[in-house]
PDB file of N, CA and C in Angstrom:
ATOM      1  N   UNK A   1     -68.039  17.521  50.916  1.00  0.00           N
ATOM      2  CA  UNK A   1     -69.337  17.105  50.450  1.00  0.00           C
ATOM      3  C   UNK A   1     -69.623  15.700  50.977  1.00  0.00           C
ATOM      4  N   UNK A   2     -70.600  15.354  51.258  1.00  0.00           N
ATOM      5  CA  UNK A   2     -71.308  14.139  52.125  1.00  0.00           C
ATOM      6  C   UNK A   2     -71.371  13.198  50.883  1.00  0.00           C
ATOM      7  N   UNK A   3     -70.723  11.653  51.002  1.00  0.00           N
ATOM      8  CA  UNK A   3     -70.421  10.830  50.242  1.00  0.00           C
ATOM      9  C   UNK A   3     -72.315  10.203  49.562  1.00  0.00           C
ATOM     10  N   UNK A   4     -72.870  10.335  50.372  1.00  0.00           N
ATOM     11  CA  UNK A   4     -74.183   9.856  50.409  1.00  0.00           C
ATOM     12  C   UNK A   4     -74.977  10.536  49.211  1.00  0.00           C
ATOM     13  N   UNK A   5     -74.842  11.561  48.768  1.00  0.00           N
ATOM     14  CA  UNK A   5     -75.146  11.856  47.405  1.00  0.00           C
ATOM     15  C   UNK A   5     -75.746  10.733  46.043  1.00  0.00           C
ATOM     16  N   UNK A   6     -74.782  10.013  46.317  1.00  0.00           N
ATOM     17  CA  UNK A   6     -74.139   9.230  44.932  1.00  0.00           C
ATOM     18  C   UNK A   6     -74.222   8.327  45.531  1.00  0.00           C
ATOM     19  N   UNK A   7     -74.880   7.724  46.608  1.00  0.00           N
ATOM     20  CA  UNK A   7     -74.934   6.119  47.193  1.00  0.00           C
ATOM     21  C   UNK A   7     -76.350   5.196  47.181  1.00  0.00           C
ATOM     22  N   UNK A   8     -76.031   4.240  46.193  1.00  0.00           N
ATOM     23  CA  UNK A   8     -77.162   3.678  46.358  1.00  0.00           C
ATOM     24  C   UNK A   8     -78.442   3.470  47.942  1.00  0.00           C
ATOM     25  N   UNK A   9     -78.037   3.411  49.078  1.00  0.00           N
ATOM     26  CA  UNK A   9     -78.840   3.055  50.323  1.00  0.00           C
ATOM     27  C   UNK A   9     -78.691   4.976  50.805  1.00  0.00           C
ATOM     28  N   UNK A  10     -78.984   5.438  50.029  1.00  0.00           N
ATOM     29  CA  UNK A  10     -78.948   7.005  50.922  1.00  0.00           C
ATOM     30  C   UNK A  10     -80.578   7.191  50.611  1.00  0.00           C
ATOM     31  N   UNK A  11     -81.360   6.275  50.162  1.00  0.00           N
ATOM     32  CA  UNK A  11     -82.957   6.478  50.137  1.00  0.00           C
ATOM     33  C   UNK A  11     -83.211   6.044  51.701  1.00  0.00           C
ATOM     34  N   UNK A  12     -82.630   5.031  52.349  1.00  0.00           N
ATOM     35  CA  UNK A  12     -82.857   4.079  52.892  1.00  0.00           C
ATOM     36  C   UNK A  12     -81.903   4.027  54.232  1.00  0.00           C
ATOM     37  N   UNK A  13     -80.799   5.049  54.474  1.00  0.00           N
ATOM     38  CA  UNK A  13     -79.672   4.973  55.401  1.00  0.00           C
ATOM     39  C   UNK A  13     -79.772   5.475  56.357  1.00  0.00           C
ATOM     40  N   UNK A  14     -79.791   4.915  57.579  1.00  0.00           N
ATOM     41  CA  UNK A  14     -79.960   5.208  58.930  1.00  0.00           C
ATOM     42  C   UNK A  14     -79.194   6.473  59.546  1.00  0.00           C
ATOM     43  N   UNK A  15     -77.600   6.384  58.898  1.00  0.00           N
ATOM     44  CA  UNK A  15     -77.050   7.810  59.172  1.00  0.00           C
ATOM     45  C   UNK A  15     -76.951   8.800  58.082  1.00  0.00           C
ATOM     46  N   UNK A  16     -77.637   8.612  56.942  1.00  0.00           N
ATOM     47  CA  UNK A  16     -77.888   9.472  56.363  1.00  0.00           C
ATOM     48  C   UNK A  16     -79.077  10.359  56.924  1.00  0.00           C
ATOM     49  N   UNK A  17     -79.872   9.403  57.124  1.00  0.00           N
ATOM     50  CA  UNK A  17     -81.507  10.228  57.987  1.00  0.00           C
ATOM     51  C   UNK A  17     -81.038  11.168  59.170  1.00  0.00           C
ATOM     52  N   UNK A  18     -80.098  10.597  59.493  1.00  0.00           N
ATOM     53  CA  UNK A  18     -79.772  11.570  61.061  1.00  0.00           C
ATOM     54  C   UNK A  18     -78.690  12.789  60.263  1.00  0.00           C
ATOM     55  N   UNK A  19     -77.977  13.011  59.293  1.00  0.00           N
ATOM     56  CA  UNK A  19     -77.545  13.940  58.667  1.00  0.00           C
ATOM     57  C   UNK A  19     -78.440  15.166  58.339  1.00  0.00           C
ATOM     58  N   UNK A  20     -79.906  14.397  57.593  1.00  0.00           N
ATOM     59  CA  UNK A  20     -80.588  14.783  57.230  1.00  0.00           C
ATOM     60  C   UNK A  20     -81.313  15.636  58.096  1.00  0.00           C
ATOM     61  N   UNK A  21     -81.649  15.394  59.746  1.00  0.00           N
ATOM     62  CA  UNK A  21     -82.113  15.560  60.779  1.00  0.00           C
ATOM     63  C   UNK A  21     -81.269  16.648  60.985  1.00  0.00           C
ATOM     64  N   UNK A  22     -80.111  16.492  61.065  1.00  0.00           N
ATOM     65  CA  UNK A  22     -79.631  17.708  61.559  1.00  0.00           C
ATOM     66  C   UNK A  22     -79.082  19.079  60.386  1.00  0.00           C
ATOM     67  N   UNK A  23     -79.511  18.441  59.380  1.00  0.00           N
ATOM     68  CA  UNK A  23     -79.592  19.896  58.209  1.00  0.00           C
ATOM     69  C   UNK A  23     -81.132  20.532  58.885  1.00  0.00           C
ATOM     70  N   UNK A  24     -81.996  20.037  58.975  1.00  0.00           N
ATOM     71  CA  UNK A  24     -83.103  19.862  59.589  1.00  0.00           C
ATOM     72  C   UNK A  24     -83.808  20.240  57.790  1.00  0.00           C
ATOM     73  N   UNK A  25     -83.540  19.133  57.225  1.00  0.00           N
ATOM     74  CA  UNK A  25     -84.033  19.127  55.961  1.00  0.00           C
ATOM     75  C   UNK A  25     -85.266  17.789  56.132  1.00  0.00           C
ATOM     76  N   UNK A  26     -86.372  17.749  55.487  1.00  0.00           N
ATOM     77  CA  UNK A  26     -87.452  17.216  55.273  1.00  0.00           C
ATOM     78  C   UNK A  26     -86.876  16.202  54.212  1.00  0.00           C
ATOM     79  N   UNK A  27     -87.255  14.971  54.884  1.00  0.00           N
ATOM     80  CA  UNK A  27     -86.693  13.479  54.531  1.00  0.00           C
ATOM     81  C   UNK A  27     -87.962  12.624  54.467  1.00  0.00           C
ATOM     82  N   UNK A  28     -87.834  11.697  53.198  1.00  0.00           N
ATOM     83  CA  UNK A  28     -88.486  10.096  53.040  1.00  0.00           C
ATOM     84  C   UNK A  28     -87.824   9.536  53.297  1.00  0.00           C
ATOM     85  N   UNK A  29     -86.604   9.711  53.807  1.00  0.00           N
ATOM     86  CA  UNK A  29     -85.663   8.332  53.918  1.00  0.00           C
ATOM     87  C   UNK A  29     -86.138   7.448  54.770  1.00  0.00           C
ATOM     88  N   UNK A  30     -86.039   6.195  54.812  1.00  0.00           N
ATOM     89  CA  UNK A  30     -86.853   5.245  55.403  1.00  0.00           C
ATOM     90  C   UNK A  30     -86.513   4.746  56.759  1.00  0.00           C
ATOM     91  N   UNK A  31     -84.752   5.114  56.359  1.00  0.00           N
ATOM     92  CA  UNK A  31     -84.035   4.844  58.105  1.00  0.00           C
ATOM     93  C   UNK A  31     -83.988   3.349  58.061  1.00  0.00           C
ATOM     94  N   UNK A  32     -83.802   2.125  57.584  1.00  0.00           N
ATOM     95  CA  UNK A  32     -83.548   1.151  58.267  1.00  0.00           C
ATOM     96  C   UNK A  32     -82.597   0.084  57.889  1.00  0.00           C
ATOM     97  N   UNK A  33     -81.631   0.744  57.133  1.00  0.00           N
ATOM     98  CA  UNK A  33     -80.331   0.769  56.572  1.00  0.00           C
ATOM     99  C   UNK A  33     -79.377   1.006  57.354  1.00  0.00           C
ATOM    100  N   UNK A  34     -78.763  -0.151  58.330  1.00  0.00           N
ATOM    101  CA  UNK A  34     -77.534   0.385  58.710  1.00  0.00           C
ATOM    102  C   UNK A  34     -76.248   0.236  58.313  1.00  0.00           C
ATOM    103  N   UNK A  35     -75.483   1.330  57.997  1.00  0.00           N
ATOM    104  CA  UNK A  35     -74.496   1.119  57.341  1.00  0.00           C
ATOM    105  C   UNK A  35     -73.275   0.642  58.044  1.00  0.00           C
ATOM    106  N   UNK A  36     -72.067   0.226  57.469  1.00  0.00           N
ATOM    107  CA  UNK A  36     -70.708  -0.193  58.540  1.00  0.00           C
ATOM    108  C   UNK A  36     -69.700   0.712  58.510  1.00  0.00           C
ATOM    109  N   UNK A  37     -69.040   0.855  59.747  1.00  0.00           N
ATOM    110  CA  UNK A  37     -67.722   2.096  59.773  1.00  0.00           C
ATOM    111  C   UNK A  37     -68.017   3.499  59.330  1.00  0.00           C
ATOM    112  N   UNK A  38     -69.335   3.690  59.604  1.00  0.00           N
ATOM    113  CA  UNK A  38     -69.154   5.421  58.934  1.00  0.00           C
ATOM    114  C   UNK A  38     -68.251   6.761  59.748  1.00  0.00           C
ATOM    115  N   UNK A  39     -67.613   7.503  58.901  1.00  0.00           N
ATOM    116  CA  UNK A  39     -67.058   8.429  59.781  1.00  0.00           C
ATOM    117  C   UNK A  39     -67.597  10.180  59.387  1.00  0.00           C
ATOM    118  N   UNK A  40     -68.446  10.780  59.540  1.00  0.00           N
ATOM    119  CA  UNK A  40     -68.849  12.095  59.674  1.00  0.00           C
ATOM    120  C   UNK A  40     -68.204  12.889  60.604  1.00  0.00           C
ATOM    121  N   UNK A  41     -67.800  13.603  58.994  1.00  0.00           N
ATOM    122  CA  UNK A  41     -67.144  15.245  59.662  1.00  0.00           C
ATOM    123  C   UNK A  41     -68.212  16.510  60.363  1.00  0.00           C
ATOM    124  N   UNK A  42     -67.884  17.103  61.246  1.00  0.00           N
ATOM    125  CA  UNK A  42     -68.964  18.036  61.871  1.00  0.00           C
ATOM    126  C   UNK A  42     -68.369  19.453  61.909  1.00  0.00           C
ATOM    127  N   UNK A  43     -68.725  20.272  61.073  1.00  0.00           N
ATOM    128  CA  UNK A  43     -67.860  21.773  61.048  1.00  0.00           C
ATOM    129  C   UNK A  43     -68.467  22.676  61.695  1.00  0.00           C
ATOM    130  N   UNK A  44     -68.340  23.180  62.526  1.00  0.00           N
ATOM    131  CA  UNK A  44     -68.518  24.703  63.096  1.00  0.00           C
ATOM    132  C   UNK A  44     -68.472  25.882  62.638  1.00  0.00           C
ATOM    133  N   UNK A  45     -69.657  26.401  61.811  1.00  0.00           N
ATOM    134  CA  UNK A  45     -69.585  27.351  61.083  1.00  0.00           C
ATOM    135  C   UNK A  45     -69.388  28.688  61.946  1.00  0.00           C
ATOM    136  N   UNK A  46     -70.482  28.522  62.532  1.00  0.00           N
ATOM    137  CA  UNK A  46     -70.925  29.940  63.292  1.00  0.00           C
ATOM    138  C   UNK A  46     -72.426  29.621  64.143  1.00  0.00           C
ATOM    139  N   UNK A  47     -71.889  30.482  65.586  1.00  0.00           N
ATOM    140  CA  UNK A  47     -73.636  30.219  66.246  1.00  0.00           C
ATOM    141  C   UNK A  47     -74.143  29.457  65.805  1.00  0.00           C
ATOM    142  N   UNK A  48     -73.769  28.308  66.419  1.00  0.00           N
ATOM    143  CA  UNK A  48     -74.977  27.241  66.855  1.00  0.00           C
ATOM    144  C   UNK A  48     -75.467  26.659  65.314  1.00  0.00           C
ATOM    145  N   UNK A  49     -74.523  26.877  64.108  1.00  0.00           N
ATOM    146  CA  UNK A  49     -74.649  25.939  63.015  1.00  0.00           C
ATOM    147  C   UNK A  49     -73.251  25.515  62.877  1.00  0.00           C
ATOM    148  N   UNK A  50     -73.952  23.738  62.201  1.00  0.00           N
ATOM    149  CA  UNK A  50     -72.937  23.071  61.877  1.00  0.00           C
ATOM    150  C   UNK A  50     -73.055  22.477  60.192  1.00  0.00           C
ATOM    151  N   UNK A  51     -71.963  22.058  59.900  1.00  0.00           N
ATOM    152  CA  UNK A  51     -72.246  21.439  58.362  1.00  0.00           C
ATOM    153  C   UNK A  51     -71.753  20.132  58.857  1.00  0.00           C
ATOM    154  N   UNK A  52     -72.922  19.075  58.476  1.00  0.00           N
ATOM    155  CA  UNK A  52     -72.616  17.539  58.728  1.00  0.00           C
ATOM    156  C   UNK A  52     -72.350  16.959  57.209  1.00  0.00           C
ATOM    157  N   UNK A  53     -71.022  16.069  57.082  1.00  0.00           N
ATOM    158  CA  UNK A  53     -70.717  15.482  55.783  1.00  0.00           C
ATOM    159  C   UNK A  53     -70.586  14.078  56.466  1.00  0.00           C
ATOM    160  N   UNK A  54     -70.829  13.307  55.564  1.00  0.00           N
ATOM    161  CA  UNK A  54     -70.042  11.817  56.035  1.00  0.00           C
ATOM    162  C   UNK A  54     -69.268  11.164  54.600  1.00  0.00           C
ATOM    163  N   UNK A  55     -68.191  11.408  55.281  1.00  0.00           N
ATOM    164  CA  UNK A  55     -66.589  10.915  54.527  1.00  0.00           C
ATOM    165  C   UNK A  55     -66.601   9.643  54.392  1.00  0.00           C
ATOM    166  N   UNK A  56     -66.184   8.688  55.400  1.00  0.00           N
ATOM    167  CA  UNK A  56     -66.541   7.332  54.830  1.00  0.00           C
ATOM    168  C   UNK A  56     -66.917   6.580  55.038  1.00  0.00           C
ATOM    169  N   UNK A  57     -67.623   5.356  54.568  1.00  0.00           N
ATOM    170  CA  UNK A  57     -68.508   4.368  55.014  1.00  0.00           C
ATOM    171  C   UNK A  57     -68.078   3.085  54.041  1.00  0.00           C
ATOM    172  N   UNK A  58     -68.019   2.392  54.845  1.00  0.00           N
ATOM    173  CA  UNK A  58     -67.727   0.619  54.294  1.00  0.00           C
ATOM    174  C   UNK A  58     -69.196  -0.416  53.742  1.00  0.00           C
ATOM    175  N   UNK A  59     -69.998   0.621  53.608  1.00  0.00           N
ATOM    176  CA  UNK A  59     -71.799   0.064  52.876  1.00  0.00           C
ATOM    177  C   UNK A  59     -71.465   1.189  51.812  1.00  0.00           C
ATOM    178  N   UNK A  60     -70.746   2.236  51.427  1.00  0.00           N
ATOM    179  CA  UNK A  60     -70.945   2.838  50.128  1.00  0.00           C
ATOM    180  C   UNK A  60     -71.291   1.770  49.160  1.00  0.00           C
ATOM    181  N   UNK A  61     -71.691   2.222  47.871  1.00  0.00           N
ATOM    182  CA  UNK A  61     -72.521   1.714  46.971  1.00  0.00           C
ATOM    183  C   UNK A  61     -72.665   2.638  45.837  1.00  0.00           C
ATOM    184  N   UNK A  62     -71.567   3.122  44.943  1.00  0.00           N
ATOM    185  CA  UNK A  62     -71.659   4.587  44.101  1.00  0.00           C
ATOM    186  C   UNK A  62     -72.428   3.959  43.041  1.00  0.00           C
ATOM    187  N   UNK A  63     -73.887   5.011  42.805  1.00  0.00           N
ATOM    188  CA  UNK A  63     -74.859   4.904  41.757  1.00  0.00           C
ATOM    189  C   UNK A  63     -74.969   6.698  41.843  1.00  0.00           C
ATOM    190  N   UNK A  64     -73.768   6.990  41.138  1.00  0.00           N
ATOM    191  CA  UNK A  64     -74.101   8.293  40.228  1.00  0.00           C
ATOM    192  C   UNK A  64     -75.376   8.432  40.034  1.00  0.00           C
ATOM    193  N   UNK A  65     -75.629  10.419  40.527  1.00  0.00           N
ATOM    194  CA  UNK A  65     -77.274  10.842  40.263  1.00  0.00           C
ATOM    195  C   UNK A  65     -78.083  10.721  41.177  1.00  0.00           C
ATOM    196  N   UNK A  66     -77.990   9.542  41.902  1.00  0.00           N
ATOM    197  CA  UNK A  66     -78.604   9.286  43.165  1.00  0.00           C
ATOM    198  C   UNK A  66     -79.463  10.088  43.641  1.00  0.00           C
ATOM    199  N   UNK A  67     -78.787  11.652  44.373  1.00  0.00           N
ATOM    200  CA  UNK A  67     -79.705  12.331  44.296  1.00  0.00           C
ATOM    201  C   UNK A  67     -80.550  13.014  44.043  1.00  0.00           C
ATOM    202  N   UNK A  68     -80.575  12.813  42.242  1.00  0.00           N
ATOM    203  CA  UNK A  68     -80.981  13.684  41.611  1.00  0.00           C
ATOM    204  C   UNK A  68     -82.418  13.036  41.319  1.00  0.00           C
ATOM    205  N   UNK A  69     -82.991  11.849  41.659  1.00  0.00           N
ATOM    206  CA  UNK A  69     -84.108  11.059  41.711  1.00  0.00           C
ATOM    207  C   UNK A  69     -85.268  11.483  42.847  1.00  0.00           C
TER     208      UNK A  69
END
């Protein structure tokens, strides 16, 4: 599961938006948040889909619920 959930700057996170981009999910994120050291996992499901998570980042910021706003 993608740490960004539960992170305060995931309104606002530059590689969250590009996560977001490639769920090809419909985003407000604002993009101009860059975060430090992030590392995203990229899984190979099947044909030409992938599941993008990002594991860890040195700008986390845990505000439980996050995305539930």
């Amino acid at each position: 599961m993608c740490i960004c959930i539960n992170c305060r700057h995931a309104t606002n996170c530059i590689t969250y938006s590009l996560i977001e981009k490639q769920h090809k999910k419909k985003t407000l994120n604002k993009g101009n948040f860059s975060p430090n050291r992030t590392i995203i996992n990229i899984n190979y499901i099947d044909h030409n889909e992938f599941e993008w998570d990002l594991k860890e980042c040195l700008s986390f910021t845990e505000r439980p619920g996050k995305w539930l706003q």
